[in-house]
N, C-alpha and C. Protein backbone atom coordinates (compact mmCIF):
# COMPACT_ATOMS: atom_id res chain seq x y z
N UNK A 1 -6.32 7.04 26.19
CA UNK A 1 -5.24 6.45 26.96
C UNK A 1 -5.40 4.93 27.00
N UNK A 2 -4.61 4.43 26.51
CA UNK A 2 -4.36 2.80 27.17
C UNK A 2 -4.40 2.19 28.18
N UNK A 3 -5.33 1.74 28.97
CA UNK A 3 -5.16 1.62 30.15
C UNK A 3 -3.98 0.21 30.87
N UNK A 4 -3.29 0.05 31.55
CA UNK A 4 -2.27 -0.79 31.92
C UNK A 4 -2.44 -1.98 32.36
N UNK A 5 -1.83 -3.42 32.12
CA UNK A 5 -2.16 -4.35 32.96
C UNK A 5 -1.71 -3.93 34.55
N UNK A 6 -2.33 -4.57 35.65
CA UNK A 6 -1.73 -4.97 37.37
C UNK A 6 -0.62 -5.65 36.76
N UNK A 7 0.87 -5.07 37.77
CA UNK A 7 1.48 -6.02 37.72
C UNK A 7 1.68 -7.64 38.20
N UNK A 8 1.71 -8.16 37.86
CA UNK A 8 1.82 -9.69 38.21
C UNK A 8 0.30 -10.32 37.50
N UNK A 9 -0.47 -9.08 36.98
CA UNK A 9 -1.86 -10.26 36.57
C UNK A 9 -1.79 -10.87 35.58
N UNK A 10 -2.34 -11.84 35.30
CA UNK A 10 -1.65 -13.00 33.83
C UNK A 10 -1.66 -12.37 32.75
N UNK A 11 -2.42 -11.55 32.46
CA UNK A 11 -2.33 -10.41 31.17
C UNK A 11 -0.83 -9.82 31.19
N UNK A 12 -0.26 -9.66 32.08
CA UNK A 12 1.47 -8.88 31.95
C UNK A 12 2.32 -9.19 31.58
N UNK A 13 2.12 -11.01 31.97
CA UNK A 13 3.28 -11.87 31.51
C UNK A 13 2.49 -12.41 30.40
N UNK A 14 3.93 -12.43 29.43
CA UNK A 14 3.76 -12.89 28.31
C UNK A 14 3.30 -14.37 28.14
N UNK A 15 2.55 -14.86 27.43
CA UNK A 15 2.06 -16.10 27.18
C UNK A 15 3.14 -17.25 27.33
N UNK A 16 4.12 -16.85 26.22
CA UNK A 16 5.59 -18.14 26.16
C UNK A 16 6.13 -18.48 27.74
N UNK A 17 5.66 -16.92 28.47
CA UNK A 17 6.74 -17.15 30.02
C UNK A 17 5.63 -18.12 30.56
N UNK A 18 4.79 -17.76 30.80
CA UNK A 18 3.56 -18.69 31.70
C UNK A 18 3.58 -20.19 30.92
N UNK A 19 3.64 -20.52 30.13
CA UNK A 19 3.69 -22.03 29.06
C UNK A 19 4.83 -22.56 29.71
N UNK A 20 6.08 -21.78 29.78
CA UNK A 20 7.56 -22.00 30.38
C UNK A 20 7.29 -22.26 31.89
N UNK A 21 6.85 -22.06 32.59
CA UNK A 21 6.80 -22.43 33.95
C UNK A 21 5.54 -22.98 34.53
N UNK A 22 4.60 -23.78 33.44
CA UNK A 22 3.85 -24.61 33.74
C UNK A 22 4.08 -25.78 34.93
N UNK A 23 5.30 -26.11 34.47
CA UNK A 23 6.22 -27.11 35.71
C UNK A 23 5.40 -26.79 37.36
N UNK A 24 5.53 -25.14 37.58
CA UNK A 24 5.10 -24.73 38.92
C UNK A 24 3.87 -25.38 39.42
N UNK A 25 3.12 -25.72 38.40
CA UNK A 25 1.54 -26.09 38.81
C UNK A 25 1.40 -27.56 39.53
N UNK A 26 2.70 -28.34 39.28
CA UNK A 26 2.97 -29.67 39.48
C UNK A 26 2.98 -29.69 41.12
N UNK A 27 2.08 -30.99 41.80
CA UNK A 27 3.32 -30.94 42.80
C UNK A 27 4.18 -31.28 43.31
N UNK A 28 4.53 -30.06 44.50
CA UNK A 28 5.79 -30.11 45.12
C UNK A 28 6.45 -32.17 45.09
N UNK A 29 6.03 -32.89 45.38
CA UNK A 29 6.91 -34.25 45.05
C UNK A 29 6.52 -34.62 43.96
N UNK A 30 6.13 -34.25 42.86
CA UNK A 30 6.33 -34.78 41.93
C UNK A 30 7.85 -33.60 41.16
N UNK A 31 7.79 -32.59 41.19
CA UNK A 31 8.78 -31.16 41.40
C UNK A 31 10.34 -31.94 41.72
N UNK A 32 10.16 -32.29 42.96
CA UNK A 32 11.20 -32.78 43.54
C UNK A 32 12.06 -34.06 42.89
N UNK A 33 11.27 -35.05 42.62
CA UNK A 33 11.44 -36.06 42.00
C UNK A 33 12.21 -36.17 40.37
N UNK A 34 11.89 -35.41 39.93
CA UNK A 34 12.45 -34.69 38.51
C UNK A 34 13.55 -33.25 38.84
N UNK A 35 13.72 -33.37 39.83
CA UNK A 35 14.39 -31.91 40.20
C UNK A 35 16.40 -32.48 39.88
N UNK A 36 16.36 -33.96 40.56
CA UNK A 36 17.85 -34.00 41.04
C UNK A 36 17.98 -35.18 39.69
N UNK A 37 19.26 -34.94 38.89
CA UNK A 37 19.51 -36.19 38.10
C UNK A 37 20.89 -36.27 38.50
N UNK A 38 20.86 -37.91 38.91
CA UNK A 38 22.11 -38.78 39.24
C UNK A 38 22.47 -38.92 38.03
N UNK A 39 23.94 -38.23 38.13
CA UNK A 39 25.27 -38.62 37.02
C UNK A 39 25.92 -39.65 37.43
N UNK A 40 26.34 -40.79 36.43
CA UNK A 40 27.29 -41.93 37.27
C UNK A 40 28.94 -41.14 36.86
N UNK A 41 29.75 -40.96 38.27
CA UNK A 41 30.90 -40.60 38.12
C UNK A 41 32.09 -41.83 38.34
N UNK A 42 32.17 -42.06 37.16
CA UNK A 42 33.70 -43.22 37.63
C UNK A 42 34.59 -42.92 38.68
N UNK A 43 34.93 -44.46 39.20
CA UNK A 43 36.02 -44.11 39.91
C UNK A 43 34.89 -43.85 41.55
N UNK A 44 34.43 -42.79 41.55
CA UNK A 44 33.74 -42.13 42.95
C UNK A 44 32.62 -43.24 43.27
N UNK A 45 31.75 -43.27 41.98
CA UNK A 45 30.49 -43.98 42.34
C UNK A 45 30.88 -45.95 42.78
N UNK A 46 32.30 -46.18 42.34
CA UNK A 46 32.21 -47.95 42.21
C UNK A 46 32.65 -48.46 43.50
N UNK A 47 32.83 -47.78 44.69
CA UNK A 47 32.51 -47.97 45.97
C UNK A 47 32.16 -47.35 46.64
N UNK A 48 31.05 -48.20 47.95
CA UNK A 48 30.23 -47.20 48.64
C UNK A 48 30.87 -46.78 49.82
N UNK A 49 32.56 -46.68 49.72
CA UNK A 49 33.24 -46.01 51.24
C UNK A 49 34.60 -45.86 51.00
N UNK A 50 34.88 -44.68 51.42
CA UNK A 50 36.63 -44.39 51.02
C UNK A 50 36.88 -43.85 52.24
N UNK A 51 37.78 -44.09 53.01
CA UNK A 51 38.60 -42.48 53.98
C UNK A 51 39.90 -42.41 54.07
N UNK A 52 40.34 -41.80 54.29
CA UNK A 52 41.84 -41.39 54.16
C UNK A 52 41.91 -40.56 55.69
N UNK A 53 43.56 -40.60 56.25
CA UNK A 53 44.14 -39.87 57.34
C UNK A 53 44.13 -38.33 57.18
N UNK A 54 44.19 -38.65 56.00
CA UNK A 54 44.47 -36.74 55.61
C UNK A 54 43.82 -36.22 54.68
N UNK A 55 43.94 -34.64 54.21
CA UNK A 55 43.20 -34.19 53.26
C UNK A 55 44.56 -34.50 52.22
N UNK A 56 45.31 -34.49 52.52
CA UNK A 56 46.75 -34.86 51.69
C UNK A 56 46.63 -35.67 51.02
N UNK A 57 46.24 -37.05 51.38
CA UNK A 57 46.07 -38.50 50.96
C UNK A 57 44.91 -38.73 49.70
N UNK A 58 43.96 -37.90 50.74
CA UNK A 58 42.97 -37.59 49.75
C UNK A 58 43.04 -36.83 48.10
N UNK A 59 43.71 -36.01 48.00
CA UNK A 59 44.23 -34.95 47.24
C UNK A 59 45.03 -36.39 46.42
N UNK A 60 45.85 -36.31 46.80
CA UNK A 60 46.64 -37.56 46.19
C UNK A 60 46.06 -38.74 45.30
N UNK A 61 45.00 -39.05 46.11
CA UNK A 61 44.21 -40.45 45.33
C UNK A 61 43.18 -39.72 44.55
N UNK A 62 42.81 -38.30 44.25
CA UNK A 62 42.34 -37.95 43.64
C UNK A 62 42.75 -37.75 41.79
N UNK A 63 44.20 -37.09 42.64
CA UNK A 63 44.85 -36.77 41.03
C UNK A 63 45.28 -38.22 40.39
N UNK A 64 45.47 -39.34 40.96
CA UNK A 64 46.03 -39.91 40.69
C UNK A 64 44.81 -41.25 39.83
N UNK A 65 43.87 -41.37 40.48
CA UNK A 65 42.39 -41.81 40.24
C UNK A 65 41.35 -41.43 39.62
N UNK A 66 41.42 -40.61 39.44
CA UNK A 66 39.74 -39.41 39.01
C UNK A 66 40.17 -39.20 37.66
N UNK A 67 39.31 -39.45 36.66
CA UNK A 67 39.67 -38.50 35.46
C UNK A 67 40.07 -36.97 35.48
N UNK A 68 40.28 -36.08 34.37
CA UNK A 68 40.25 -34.24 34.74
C UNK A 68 39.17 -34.18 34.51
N UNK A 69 38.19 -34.43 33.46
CA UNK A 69 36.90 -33.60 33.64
C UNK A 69 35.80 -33.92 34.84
N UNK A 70 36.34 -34.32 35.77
CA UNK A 70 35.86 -34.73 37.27
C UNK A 70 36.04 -33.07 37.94
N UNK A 71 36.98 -32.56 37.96
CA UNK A 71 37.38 -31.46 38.53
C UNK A 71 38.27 -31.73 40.06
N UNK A 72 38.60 -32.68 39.90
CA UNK A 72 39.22 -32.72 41.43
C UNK A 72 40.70 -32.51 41.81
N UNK A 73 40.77 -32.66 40.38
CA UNK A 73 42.79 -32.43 40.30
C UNK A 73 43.26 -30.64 40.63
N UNK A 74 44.18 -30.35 40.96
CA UNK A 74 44.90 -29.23 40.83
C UNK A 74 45.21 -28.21 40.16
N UNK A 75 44.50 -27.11 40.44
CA UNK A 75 44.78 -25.88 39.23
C UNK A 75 46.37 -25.54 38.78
């Protein structure tokens, strides 16, 4: 009979998966730090304050301002 790995003991998981999530061993703020990447979005990012009276207004200066591949325009 063959005897079985424990599940979860490093023998179970395949070599490529454990190489693949080496990342985990890092730490947590260094994790974090590489976690979030700032996209510059035209239009949104080139001032630091907008408000509007309404969600109306808003909607409005969206379609009218924002590129489409922004996602903010109207289905």
């Amino acid at each position: 009979m063959k005897p079985t790995a424990r599940r979860g003991a490093p023998e179970a998981i395949p070599r490529e998966w454990r190489e693949e999530f080496e990342a985990a061993r890092r730490p947590l703020s260094v994790r974090m730090r590489y976690a979030f990447i700032h996209t510059y979005k035209p239009v949104l990012d080139d001032a630091p304050f907008r408000a509007w009276d309404s969600t109306a207004q808003y909607r409005s200066w969206c379609e009218t301002n924002l590129p489409d591949w922004l996602g903010y325009g109207h289905v």
